[in-house]
Protein backbone atom coordinates (compact mmCIF):
# COMPACT_ATOMS: atom_id res chain seq x y z
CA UNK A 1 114.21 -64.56 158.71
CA UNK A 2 112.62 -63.84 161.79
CA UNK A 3 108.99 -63.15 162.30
CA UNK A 4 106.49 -60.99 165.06
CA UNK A 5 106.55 -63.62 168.56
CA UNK A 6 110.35 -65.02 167.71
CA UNK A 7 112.66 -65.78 170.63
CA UNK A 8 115.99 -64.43 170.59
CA UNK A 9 117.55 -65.65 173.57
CA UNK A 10 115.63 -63.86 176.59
CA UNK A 11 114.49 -61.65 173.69
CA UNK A 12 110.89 -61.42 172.11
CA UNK A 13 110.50 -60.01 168.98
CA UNK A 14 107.70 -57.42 168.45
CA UNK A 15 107.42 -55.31 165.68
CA UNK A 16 109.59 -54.42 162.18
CA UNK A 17 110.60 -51.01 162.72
CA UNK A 18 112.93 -50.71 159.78
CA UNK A 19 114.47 -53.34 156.86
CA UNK A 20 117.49 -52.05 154.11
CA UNK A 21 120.66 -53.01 152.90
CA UNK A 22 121.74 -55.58 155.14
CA UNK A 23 119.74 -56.15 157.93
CA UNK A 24 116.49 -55.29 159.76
CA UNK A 25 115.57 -53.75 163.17
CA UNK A 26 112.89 -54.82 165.32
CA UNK A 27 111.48 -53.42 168.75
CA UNK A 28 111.46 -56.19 171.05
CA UNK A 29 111.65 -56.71 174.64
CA UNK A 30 113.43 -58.68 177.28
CA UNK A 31 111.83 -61.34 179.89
CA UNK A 32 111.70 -58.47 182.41
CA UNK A 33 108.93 -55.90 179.62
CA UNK A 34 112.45 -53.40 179.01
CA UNK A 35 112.02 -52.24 175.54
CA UNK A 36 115.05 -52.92 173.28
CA UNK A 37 115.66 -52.51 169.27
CA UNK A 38 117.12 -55.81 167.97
CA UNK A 39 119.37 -55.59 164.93
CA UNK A 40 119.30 -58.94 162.85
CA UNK A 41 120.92 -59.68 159.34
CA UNK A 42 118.74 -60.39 156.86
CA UNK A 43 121.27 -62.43 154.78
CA UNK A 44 122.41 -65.63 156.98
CA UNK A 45 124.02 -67.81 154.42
CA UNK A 46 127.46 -69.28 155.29
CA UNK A 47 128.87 -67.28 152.72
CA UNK A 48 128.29 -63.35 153.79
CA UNK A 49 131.55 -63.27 155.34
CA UNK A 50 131.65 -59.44 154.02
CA UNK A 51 128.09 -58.92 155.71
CA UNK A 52 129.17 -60.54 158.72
CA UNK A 53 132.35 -58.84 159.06
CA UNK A 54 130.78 -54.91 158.56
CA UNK A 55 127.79 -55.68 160.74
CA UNK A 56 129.87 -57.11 163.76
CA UNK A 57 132.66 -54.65 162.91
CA UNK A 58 129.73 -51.95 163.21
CA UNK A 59 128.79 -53.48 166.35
CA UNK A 60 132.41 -53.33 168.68
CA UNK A 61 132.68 -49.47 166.90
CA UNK A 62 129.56 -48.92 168.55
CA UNK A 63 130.52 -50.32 171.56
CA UNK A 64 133.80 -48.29 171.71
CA UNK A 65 132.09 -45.23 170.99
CA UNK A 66 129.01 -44.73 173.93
CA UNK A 67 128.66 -41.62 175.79
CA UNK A 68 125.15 -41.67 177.37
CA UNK A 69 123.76 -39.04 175.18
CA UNK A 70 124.13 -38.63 171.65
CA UNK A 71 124.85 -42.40 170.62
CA UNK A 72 122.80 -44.78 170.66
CA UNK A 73 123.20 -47.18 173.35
CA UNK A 74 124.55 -50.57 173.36
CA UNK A 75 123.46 -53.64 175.07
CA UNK A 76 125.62 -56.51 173.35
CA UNK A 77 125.81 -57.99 170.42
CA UNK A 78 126.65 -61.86 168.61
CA UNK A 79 124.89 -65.33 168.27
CA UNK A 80 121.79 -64.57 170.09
CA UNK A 81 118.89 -67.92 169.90
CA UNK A 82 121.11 -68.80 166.64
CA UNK A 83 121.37 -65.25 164.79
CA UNK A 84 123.69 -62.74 164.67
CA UNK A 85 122.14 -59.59 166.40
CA UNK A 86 122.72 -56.42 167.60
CA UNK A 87 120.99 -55.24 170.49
CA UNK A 88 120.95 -51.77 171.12
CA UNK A 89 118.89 -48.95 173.37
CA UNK A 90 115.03 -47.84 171.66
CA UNK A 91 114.19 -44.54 170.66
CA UNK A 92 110.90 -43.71 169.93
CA UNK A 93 111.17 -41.23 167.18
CA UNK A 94 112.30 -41.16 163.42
CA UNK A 95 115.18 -40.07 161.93
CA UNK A 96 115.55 -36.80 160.29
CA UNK A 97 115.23 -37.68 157.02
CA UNK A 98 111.58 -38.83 157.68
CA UNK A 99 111.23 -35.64 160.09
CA UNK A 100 112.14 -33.10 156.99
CA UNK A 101 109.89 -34.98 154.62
CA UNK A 102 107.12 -34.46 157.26
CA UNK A 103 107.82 -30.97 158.60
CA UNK A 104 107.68 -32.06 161.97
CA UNK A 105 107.66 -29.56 164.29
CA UNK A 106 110.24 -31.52 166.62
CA UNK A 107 112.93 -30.89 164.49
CA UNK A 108 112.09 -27.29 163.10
CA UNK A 109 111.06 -26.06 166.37
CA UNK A 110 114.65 -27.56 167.79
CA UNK A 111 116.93 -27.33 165.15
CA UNK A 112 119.62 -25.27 166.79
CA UNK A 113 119.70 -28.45 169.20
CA UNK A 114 119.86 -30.58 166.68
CA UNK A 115 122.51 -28.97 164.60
CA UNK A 116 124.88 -28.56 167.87
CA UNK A 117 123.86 -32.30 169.58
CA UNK A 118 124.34 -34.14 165.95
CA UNK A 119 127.78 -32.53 165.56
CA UNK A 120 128.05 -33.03 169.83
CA UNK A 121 127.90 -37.02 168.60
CA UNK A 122 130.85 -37.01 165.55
CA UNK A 123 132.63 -35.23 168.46
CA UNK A 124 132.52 -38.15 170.35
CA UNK A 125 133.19 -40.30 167.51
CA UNK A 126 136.09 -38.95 166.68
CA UNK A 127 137.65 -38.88 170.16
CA UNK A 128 137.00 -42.14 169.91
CA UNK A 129 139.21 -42.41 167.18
CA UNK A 130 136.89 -43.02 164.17
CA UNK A 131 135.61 -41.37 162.03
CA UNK A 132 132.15 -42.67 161.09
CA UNK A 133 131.43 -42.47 157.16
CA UNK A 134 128.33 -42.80 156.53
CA UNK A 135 127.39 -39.30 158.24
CA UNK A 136 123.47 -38.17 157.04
CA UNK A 137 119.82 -36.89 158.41
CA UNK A 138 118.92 -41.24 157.89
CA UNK A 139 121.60 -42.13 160.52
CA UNK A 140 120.20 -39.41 163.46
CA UNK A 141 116.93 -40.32 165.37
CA UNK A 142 115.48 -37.98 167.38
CA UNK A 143 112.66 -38.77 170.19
CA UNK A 144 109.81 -37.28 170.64
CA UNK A 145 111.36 -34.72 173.62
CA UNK A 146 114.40 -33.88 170.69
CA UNK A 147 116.96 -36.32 172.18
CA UNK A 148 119.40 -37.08 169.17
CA UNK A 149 121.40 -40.73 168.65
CA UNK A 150 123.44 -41.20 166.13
CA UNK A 151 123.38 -44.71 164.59
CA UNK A 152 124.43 -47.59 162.38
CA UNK A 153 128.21 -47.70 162.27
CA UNK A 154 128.70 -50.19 160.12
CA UNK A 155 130.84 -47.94 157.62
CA UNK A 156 133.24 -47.08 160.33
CA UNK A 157 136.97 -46.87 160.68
CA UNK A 158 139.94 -45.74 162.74
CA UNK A 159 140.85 -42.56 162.04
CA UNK A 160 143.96 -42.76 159.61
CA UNK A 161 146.96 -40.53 160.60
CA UNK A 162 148.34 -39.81 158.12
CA UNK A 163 144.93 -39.69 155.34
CA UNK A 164 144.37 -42.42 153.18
CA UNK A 165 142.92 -44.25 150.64
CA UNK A 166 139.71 -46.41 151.80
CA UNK A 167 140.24 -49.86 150.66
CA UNK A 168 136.20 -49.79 149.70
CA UNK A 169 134.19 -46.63 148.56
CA UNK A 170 130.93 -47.39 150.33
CA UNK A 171 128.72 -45.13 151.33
CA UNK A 172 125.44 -42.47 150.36
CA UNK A 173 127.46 -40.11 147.35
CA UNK A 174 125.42 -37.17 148.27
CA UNK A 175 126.93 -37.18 151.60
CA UNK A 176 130.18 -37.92 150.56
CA UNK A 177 133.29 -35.73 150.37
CA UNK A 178 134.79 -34.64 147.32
CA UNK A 179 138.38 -36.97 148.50
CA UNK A 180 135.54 -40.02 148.73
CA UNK A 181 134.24 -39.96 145.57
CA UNK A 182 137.96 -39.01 143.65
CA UNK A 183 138.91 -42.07 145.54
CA UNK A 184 141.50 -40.02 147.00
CA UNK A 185 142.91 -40.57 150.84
CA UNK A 186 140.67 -39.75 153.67
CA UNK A 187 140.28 -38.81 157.20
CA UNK A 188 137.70 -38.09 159.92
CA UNK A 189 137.26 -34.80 157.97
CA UNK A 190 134.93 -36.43 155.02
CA UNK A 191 132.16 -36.57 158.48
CA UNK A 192 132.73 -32.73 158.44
CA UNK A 193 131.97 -32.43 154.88
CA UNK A 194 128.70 -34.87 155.70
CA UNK A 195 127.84 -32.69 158.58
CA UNK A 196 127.76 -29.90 156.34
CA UNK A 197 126.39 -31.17 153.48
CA UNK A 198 123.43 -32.51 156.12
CA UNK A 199 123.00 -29.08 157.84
CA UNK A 200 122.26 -27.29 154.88
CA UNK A 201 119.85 -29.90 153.99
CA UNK A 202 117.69 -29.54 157.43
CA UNK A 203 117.84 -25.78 156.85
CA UNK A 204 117.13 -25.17 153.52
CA UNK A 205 115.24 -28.97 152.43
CA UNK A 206 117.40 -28.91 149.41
CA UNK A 207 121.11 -30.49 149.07
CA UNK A 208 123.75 -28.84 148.17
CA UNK A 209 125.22 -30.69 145.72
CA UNK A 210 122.25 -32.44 144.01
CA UNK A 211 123.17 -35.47 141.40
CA UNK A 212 121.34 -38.49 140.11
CA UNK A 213 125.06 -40.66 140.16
CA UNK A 214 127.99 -39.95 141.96
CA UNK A 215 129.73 -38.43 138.97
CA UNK A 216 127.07 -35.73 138.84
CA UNK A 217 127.19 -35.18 142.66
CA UNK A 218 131.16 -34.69 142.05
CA UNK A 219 130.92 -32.65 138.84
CA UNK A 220 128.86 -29.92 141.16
CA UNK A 221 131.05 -30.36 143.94
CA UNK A 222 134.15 -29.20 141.68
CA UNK A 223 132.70 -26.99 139.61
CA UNK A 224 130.38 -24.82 141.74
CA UNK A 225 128.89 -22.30 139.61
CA UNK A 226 125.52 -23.51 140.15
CA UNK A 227 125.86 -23.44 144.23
CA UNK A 228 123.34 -21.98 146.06
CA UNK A 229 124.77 -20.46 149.53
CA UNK A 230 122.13 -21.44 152.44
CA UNK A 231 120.76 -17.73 153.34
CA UNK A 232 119.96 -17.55 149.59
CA UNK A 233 117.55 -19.91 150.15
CA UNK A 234 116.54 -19.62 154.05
CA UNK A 235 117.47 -16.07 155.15
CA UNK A 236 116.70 -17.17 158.89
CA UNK A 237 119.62 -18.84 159.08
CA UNK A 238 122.05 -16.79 160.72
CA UNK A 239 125.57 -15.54 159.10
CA UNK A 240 127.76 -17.17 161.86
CA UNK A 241 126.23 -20.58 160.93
CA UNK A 242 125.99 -20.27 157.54
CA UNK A 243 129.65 -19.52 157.66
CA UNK A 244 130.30 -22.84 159.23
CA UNK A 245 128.48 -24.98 156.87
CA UNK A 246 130.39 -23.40 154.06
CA UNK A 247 133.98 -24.04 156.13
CA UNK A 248 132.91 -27.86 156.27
CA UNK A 249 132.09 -27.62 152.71
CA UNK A 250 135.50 -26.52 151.61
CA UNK A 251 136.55 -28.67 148.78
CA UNK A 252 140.40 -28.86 149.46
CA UNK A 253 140.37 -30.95 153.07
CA UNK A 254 143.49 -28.46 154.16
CA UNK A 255 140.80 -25.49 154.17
CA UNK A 256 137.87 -27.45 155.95
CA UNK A 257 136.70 -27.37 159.77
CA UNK A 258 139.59 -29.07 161.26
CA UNK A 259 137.56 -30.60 164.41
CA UNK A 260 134.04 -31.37 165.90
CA UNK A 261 135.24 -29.85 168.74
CA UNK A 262 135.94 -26.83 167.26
CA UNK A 263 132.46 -26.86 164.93
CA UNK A 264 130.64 -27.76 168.50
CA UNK A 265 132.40 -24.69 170.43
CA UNK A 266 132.03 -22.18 167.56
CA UNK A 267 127.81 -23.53 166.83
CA UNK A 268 126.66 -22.86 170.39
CA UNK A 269 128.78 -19.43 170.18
CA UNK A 270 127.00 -18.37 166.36
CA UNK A 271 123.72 -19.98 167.79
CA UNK A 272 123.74 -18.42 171.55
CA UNK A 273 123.57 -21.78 173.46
């Protein structure tokens, strides 16, 4: 496992700025001082052939997917000084799941931006042809000057045409669409369901659909009596955008947001941009 001072090719590792699941991320820079964020896998063994494959599968979606603005960039990725490793553009910033638990006035004094550039970056995504699946505030970092990247596409897939069923069910339940967790067949609409499921989250701090296992998550997700509609908790939030977070969290995938570009077009329309 590498350490603070290890070379990585022309690479010097710095600092751990984040370790989970299956890998860690470290600021480092290159032999000319350009700051970088270095992906590693924390789990090297000759046997993670399913780590291996998501994290380098992760890698050439990310690849396939930059636009300059709302992904994070890529730099390259594969045996780098003897370890697998992502390297990628660095944001200083946190994602928004640390900005919500802080209040921090970068995201609540820019959240029409962020609501309109996170859904900007599925957008691209998905005219990529993916759709990402693993769609929450944990995945979005935004900079100190409210830039937004989305990251970590390790869950992603090609978009399926016709839907269907995901060979796997990984994922964050809360975040996941009804068709997920039934184990029924997908498409890039589930990141619709995720973007609304996160949107009501950064406006309200609550979720939506709240469940200690992914059979409670579901059971309010069918049922719905208990469901709280976002003005009834934040009556800032205006009716236009309220109205799409509910469309993205219809429960039939027929009567859900069909595209980002349409959720994009009609957000800057309900929020003035």
């Amino acid at each position: 496992m590498p350490a603070p001072g290890t070379r990585l090719g022309r690479y010097t590792l710095h600092e751990l700025i984040n370790s989970g699941g299956m890998s860690e991320i470290w600021l480092a820079t290159d032999d000319e001082g350009r700051s970088f964020a270095v992906r590693t896998m924390l789990n090297n063994s000759t046997f993670a052939f399913t780590e291996r494959k998501r994290f380098n599968t992760g890698a050439e979606t990310l690849k396939a997917c930059q636009d300059g603005k709302y992904i994070i960039g890529y730099v390259e990725h594969g045996k780098i000084g003897g370890e697998l490793a992502l390297v990628m553009e660095y944001v200083e910033g946190a994602n928004l799941k640390l900005l919500m638990g802080a209040n921090d006035p970068v995201l609540t004094e820019n959240i029409a931006e962020v609501l309109i550039d996170f859904a900007s970056a599925l957008e691209v995504v998905h005219h990529g042809g993916f759709m990402h699946l693993d769609v929450k505030p944990e995945n979005v970092l935004l900079s100190r000057n409210g830039s937004l990247r989305l990251v970590d596409f390790d869950l992603a897939q090609p978009i399926p045409d016709p839907p269907r069923k995901l060979d796997k069910n990984p994922g964050t339940p809360a975040y996941m669409a009804p068709e997920q967790l039934l184990r029924e067949p997908v498409d890039h609409r589930a990141d619709l369901w995720a973007w609304g499921v996160s949107a009501y989250e950064l406006l309200t701090f609550k979720k939506p659909f709240p469940g200690d296992s992914p059979d409670e998550v579901l059971r309010r997700q069918l049922d719905r009596s208990d469901f709280i509609p976002p003005r009834a908790i934040n009556a800032d939030i205006p009716v236009a955008v309220e109205q799409l977070i509910l469309r993205c969290l219809e429960r039939e995938m027929a009567r859900r947001m069909t595209s980002t570009i349409r959720l994009v077009h009609e957000l800057k329309q309900a929020l003035y941009v």
